[in-house]
Protein backbone atom coordinates (compact mmCIF):
# COMPACT_ATOMS: atom_id res chain seq x y z
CA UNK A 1 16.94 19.45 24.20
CA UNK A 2 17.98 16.31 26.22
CA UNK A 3 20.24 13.76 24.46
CA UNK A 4 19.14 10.01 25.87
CA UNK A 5 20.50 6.50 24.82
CA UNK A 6 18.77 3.18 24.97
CA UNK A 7 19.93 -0.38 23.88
CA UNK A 8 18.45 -3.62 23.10
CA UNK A 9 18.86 -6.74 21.34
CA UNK A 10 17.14 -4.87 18.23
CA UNK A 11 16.13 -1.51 17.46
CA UNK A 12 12.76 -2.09 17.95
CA UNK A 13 13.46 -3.67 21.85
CA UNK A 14 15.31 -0.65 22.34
CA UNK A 15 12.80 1.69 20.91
CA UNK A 16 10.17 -0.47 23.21
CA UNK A 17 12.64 0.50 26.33
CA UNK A 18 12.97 4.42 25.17
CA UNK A 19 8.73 4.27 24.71
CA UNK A 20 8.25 2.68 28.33
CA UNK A 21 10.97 4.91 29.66
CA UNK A 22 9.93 8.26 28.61
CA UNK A 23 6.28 7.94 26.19
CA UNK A 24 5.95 8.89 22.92
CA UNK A 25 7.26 12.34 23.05
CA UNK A 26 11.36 11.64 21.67
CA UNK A 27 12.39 12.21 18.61
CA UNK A 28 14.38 9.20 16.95
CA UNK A 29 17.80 11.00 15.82
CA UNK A 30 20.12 7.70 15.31
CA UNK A 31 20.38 3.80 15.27
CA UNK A 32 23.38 2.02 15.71
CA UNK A 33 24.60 -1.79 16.42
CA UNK A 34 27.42 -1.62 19.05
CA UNK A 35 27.72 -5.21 19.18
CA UNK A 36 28.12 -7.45 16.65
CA UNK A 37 26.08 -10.69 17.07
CA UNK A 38 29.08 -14.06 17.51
CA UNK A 39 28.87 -17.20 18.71
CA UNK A 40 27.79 -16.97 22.56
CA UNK A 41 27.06 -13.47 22.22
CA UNK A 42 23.73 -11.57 21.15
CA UNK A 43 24.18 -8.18 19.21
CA UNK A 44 23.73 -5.39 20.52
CA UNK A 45 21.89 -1.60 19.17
CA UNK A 46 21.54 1.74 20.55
CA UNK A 47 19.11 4.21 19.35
CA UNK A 48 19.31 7.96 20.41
CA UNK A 49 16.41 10.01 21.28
CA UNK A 50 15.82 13.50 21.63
CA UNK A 51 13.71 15.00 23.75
CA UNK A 52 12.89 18.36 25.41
CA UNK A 53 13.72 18.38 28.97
CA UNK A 54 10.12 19.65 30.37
CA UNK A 55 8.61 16.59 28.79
CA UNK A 56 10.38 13.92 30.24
CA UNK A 57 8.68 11.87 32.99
CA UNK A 58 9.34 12.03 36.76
CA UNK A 59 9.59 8.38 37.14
CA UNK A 60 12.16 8.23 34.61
CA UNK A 61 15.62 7.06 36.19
CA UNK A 62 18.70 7.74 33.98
CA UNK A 63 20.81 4.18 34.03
CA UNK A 64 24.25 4.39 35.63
CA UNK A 65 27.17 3.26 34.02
CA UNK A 66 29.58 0.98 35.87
CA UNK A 67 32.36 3.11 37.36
CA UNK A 68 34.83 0.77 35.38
CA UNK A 69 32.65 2.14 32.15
CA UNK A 70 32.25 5.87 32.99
CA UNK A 71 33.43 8.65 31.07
CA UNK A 72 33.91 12.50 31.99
CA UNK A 73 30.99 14.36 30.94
CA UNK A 74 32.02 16.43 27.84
CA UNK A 75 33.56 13.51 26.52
CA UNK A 76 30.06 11.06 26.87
CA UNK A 77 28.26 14.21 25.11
CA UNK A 78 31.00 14.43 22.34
CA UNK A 79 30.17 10.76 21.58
CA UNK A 80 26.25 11.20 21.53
CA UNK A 81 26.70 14.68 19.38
CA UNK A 82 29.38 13.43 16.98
CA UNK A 83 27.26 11.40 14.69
CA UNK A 84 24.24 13.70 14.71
CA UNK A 85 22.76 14.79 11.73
CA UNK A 86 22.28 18.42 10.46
CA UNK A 87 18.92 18.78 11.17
CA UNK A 88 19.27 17.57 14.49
CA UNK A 89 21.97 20.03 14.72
CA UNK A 90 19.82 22.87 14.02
CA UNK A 91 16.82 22.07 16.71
CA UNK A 92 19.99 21.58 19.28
CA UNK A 93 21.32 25.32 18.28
CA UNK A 94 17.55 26.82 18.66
CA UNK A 95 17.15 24.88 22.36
CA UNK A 96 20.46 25.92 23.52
CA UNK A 97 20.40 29.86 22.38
CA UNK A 98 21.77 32.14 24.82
CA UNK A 99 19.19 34.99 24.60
CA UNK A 100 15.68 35.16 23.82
CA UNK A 101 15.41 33.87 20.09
CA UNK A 102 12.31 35.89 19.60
CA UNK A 103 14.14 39.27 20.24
CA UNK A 104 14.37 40.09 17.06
CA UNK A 105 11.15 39.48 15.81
CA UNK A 106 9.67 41.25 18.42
CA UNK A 107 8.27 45.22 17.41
CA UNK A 108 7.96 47.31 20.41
CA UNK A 109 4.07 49.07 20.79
CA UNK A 110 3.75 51.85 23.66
CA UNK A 111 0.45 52.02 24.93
CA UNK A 112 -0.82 55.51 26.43
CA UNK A 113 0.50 55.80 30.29
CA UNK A 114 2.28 52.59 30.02
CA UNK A 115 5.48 51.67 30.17
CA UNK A 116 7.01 50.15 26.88
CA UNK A 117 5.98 46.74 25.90
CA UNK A 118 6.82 44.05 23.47
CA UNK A 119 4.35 42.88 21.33
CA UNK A 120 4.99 40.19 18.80
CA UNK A 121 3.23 40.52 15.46
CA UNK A 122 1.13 37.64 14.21
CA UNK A 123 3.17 37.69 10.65
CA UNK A 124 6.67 37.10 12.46
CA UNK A 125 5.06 34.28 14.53
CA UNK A 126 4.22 32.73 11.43
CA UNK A 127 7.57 32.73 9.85
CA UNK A 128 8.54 31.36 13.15
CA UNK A 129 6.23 28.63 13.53
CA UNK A 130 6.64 27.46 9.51
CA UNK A 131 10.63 27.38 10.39
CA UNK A 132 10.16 25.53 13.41
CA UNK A 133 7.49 22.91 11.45
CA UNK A 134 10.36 22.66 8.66
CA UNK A 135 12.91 21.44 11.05
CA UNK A 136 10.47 18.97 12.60
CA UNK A 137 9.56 17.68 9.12
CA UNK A 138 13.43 17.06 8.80
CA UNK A 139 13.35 14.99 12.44
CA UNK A 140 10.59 12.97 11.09
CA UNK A 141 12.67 11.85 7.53
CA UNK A 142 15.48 10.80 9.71
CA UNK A 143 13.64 8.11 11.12
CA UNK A 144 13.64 6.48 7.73
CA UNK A 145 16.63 6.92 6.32
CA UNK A 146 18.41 3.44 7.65
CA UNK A 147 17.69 1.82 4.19
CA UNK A 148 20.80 2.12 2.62
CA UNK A 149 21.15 -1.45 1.70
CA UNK A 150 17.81 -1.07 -0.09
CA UNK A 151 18.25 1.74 -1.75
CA UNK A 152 18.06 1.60 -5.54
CA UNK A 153 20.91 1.64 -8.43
CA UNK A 154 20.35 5.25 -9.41
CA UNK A 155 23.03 7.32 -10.81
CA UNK A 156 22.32 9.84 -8.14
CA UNK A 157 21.57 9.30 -4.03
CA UNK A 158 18.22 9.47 -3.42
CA UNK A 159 17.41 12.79 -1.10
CA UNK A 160 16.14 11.95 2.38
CA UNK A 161 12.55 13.47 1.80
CA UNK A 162 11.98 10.64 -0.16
CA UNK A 163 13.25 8.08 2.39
CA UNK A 164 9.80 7.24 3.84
CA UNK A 165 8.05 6.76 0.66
CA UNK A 166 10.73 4.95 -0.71
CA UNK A 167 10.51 2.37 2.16
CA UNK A 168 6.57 2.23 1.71
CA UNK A 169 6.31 1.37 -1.76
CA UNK A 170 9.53 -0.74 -1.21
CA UNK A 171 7.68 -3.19 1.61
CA UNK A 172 4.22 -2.80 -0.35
CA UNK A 173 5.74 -5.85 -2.64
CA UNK A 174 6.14 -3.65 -5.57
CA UNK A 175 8.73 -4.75 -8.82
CA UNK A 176 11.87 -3.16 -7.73
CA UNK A 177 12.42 -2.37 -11.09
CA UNK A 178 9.35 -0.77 -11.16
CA UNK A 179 9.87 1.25 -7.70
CA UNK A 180 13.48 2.54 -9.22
CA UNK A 181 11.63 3.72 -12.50
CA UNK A 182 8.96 5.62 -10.62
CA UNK A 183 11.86 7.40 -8.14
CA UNK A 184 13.63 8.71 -10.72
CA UNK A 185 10.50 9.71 -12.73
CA UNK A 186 9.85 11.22 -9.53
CA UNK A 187 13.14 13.22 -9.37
CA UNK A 188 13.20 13.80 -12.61
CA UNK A 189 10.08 16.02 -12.80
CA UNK A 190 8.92 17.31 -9.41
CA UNK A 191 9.16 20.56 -8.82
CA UNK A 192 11.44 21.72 -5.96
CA UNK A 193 8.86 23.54 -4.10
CA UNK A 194 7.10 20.82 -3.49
CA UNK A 195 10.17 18.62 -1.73
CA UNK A 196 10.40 20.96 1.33
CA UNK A 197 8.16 18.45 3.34
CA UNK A 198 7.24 14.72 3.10
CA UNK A 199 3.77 15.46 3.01
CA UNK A 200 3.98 17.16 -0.44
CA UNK A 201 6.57 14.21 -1.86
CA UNK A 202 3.92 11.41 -0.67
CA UNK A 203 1.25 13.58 -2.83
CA UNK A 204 3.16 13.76 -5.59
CA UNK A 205 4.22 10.17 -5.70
CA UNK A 206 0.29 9.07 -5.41
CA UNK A 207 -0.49 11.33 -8.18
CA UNK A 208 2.21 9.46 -10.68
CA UNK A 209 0.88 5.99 -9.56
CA UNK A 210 -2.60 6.79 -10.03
CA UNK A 211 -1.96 7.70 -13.78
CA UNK A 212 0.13 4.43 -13.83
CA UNK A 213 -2.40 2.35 -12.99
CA UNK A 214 -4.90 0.88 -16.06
CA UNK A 215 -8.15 0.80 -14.84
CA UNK A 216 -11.55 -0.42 -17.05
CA UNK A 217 -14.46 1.76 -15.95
CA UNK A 218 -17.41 -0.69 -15.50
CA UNK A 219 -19.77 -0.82 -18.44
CA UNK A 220 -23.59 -2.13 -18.27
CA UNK A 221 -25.12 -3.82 -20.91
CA UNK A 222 -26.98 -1.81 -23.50
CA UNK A 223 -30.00 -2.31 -25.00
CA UNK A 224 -30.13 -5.40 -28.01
CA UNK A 225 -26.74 -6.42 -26.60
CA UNK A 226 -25.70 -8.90 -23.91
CA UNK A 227 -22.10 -9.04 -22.00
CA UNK A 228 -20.53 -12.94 -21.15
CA UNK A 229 -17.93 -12.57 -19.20
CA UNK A 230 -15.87 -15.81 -18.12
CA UNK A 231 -13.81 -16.01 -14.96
CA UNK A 232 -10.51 -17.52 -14.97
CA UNK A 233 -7.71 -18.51 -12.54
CA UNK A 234 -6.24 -20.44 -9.90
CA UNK A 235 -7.70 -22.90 -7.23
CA UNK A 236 -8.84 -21.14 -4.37
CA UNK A 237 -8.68 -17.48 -5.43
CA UNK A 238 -12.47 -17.49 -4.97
CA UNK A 239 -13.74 -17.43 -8.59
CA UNK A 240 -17.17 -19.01 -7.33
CA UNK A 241 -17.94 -16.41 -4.71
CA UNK A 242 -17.08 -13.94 -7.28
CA UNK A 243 -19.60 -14.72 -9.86
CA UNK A 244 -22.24 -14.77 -7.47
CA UNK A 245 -21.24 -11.37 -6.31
CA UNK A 246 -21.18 -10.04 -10.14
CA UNK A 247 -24.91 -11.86 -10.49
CA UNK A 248 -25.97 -9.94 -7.59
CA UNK A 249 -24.92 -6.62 -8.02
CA UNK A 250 -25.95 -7.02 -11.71
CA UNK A 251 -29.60 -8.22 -11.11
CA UNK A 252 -30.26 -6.37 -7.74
CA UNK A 253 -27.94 -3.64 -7.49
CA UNK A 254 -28.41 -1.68 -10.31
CA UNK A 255 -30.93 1.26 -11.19
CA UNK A 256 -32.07 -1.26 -13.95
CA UNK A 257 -32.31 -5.05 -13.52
CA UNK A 258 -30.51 -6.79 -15.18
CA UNK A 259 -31.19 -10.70 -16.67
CA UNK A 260 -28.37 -13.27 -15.68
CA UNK A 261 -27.61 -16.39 -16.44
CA UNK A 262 -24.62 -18.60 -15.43
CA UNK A 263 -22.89 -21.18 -16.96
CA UNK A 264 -20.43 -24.21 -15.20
CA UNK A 265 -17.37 -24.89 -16.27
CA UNK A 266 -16.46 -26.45 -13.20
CA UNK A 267 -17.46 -30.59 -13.83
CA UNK A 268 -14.38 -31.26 -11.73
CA UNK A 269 -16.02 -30.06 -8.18
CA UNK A 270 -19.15 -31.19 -7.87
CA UNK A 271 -19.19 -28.75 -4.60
CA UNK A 272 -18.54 -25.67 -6.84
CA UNK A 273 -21.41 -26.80 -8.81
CA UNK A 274 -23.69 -27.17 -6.29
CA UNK A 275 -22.76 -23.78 -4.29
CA UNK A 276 -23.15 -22.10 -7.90
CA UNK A 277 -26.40 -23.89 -8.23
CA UNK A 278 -27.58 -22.53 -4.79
CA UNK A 279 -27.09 -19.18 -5.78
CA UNK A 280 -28.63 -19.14 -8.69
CA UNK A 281 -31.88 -21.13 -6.29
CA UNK A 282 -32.21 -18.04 -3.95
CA UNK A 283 -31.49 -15.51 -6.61
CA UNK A 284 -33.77 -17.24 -9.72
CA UNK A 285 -31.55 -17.41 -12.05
CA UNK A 286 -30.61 -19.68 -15.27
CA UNK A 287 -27.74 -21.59 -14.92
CA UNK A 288 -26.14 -24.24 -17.88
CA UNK A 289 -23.47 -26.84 -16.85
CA UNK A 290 -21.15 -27.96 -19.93
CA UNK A 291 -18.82 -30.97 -19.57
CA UNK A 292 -17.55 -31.02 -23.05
CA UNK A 293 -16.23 -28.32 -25.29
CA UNK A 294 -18.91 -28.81 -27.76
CA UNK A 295 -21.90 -27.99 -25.73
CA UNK A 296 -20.58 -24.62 -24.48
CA UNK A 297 -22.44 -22.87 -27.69
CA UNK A 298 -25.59 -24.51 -26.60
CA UNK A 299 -25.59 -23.37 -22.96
CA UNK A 300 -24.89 -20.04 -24.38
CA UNK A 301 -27.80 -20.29 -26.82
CA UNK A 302 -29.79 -21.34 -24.13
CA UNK A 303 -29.34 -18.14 -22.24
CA UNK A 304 -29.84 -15.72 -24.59
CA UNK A 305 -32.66 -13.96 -23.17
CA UNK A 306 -30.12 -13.25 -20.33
CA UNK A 307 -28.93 -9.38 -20.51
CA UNK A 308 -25.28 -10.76 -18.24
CA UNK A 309 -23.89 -14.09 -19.26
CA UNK A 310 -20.96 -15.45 -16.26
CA UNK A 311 -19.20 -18.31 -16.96
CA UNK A 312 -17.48 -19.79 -14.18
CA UNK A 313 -14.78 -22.36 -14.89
CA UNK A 314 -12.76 -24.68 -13.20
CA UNK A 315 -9.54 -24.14 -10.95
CA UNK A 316 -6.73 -25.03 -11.71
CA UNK A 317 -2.78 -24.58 -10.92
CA UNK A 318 -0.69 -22.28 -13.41
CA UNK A 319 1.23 -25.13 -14.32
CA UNK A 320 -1.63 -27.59 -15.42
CA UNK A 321 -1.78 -26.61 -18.77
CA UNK A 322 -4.31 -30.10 -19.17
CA UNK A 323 -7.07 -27.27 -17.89
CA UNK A 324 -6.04 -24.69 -18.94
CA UNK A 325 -6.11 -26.53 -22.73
CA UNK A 326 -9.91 -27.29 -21.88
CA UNK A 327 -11.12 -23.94 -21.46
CA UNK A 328 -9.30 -22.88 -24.54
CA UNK A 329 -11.29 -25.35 -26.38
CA UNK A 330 -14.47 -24.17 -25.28
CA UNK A 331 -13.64 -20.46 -25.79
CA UNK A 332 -12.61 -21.98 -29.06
CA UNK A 333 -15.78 -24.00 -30.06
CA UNK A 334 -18.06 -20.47 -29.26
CA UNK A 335 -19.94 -20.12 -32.60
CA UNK A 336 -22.30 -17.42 -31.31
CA UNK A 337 -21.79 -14.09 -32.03
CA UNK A 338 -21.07 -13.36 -28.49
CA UNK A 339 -17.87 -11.90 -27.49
CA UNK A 340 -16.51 -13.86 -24.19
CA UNK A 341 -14.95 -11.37 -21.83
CA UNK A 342 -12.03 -13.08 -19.84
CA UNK A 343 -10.99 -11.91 -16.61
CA UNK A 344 -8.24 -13.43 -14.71
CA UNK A 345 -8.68 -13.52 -11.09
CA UNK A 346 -5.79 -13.51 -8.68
CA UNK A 347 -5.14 -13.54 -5.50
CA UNK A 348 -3.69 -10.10 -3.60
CA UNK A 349 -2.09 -12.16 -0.94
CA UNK A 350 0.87 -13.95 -3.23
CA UNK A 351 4.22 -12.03 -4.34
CA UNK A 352 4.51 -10.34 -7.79
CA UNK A 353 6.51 -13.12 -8.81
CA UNK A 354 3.86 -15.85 -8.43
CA UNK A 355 1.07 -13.27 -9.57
CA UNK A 356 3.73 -13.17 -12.90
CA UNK A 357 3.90 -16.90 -13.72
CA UNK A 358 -0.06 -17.16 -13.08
CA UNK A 359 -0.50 -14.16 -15.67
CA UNK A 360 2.09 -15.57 -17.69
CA UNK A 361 0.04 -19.03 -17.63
CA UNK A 362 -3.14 -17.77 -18.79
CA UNK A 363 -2.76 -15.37 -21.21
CA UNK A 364 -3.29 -17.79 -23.52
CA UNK A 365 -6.90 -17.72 -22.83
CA UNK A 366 -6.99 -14.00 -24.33
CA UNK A 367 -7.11 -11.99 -20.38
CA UNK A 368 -9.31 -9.21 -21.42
CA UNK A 369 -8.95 -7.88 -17.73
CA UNK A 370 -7.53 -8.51 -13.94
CA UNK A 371 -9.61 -8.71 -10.51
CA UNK A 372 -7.79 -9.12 -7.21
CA UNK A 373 -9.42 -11.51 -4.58
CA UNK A 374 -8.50 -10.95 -0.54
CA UNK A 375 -7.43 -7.62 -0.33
CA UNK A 376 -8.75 -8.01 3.33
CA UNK A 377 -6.48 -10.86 4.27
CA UNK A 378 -3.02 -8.85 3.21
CA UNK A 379 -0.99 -5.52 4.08
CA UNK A 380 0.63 -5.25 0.70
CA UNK A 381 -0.21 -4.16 -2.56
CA UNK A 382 2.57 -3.25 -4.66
CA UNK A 383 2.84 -6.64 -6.27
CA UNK A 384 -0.90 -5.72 -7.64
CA UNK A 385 0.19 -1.84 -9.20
CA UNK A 386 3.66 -3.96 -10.98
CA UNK A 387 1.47 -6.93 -12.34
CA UNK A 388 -1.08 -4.36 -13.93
CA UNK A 389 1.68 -1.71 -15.02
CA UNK A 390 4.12 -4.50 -16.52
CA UNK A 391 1.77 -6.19 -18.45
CA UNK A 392 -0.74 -3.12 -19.20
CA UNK A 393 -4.08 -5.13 -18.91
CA UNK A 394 -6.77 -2.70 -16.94
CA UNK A 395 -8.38 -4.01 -13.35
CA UNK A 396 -11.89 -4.55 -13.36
CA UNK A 397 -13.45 -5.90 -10.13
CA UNK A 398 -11.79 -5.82 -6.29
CA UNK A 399 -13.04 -8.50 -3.77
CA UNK A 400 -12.50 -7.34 -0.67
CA UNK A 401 -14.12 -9.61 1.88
CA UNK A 402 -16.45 -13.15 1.39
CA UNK A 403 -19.92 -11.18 1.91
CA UNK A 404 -22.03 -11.74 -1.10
CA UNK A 405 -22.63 -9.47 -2.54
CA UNK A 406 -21.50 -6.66 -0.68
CA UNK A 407 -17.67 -7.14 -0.73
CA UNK A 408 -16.92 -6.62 -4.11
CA UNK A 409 -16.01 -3.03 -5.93
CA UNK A 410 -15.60 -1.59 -9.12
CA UNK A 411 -11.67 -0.81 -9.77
CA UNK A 412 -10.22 2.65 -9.44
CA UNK A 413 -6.52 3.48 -9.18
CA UNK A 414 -7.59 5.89 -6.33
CA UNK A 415 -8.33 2.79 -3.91
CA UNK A 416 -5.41 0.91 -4.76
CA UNK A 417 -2.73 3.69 -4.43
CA UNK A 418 -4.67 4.37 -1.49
CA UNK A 419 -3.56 0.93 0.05
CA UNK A 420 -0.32 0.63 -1.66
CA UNK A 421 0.85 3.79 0.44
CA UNK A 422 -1.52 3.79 3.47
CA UNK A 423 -2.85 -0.16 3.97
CA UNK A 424 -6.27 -1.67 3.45
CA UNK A 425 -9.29 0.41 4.96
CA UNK A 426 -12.81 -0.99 4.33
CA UNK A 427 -14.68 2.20 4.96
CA UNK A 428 -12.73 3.17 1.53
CA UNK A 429 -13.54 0.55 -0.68
């Protein structure tokens, strides 16, 4: 194995170099800063890569040193080798054996009139190969184990198998009070057999969030009985486009049909009224507008033939509580015998934090259940898994686009695990 050294004004311009220099073949073994940053001067970082001799380029050209700079040779290596870690170590051992290290898995076979030959069983190659996958499994984790300043206040250090999904869930936005609790849940009770690779820990992990997660299986309407559900939240988060996607999908998409009506909320934008309106135009349905708190039993009275009742209602920041009061009083002046489903809909693009004080905010309104708007337009979704786990109210509905009314999905703690650990992927949703 050959020991090589690039530096850069970051680790990722040096990795950039080591990538144009030699490909993708290296194996990232350290990072280092060899230069602090000062005043007048940039800092300065070094990665080491290792990488077997017959698979570096032609065209590469190791950089000289300036003679004033040079060191003898077995002092140079000393440096690179000192700081190497132990699996590292290992792989360096195998490359550099002196004899054949398949001697002594190899069983002589004589075949008839032949001279002697080695033959090497299939069940010793095995044993070989799994060894040699183990160590490369070790390589891989020590690519993400530069995270001590993240790592979290556990009694006990964290083992470096669980470096790379510690730093996935960690930039996913999750609580880190909530990332913490799940590591040492994770510690706690997985087996040992399963840590020997990163691919088994990453399982394991999704399997614990998944039954984290509170999900509310969709339910139709039954027969004699009608569902209202009302939609909730900020400006913006695309409560509008929403409703129309629920009206299609329950009056087209369905094995049965389904009767809709909507009612308006929203007095305060006459364009949300009127894009509401033009949906329920192209799709023929009834749609009620109530101003004052006092006709929202009569707009629900007037739909009663309706099978899906959605009640869209005006945006509004978490802080205006003057709105917020108004939708209370019509939930208040219902004297139907309807129950009104609320569903708070946030967006997946804002931190936990802001998701928090919306939650926070509303759930005086009753939140029966959560839907998450834009999962298309971010890269983390963490913040979404800590919102629903801290304040145990199931998800509902995903949006996942602005196509009505194709973007829009029925919850399932697969999908969002799914991109909490490996990103958003329409072809999953």
């Amino acid at each position: 194995m050959k020991i090589l050294t690039f530096t850069g004004r970051s680790p990722s311009e040096a990795l950039k170099k080591a990538k144009m220099e030699i490909g993708d073949e290296g194996m990232l073994i350290e990072t280092k800063e060899i230069q602090k940053k000062a005043l007048g001067r940039e800092a300065l970082y070094e990665i080491v890569i290792g990488i077997d001799e017959e698979m570096i380029p032609s065209s590469y050209q190791k950089p000289q040193k300036p003679l004033s700079k040079q060191q003898p040779l077995k002092e140079e290596s000393a440096d690179v080798l000192f700081d190497l870690s132990s699996a590292a170590q290992q792989i360096s051992k195998i490359s550099n054996v002196a004899n054949d290290p398949l001697k002594e898995f190899m069983e002589p076979r004589h075949k008839e009139n032949s001279a002697p030959t080695a033959i090497l069983e299939p069940k010793e190659l095995k044993e070989i190969k799994s060894e040699i996958n183990k160590l490369t499994d070790k390589v891989k984790l020590i690519q993400n184990m530069f995270w001590d300043e993240k790592a979290p206040d556990l009694e006990s250090q964290i083992p470096a198998e669980f470096a790379e999904i510690y730093r996935l869930a960690s930039q996913s936005g999750m609580n880190k009070e909530h990332l913490d609790m799940l590591m040492k849940i994770t510690l706690e009770y997985m087996p040992l057999k399963m840590r020997e690779n990163s691919t088994t820990v990453k399982r394991y992990f999704q399997t614990i969030l998944r039954k984290m997660v509170p999900i509310r299986r969709e339910s139709l309407a039954e027969v004699g009985s009608k569902k209202v559900i009302m939609l909730v939240g900020p400006t913006g988060v695309g409560k509008t486009t929403s409703i129309a996607k629920l009206a299609a999908r329950y009056s087209f998409l369905m094995q049965k049909k389904y009767k809709v009506g909507l009612v308006v909320l929203d007095t305060y934008r006459i364009g949300a009224v009127e894009q509401l309106m033009q949906y329920a135009r192209m799709m023929k349905l009834g749609i009620e507008t109530v101003v004052d708190p006092p006709e929202f039993t009569t707009a629900l009275e007037s739909l009663k033939y309706c099978d899906y009742i959605l009640i869209d209602t005006m945006g509004s920041s978490p802080y205006d509580k003057g709105k917020i009061e108004k939708i209370y009083e019509c939930l208040n002046a219902n004297t139907t015998q309807y129950n009104v489903d609320v569903v708070l809909v946030m967006p997946s693009s804002i931190k936990y934090e802001d998701l928090r004080v919306t939650y926070d905010n509303f759930s005086t309104l009753g939140i029966d259940t959560l839907m998450f708007t834009k999962l298309d337009e971010t890269m983390g979704f963490g913040n979404i898994f800590s919102l629903a786990y801290e304040t145990k109210k199931p998800i509902s509905y995903f949006s996942v686009g602005q196509e009505v009314p194709e973007d829009l999905v029925t919850a399932s703690s697969d999908f969002l695990v799914d991109c909490l650990l490996n990103g958003f992927n329409r072809s999953k949703a």
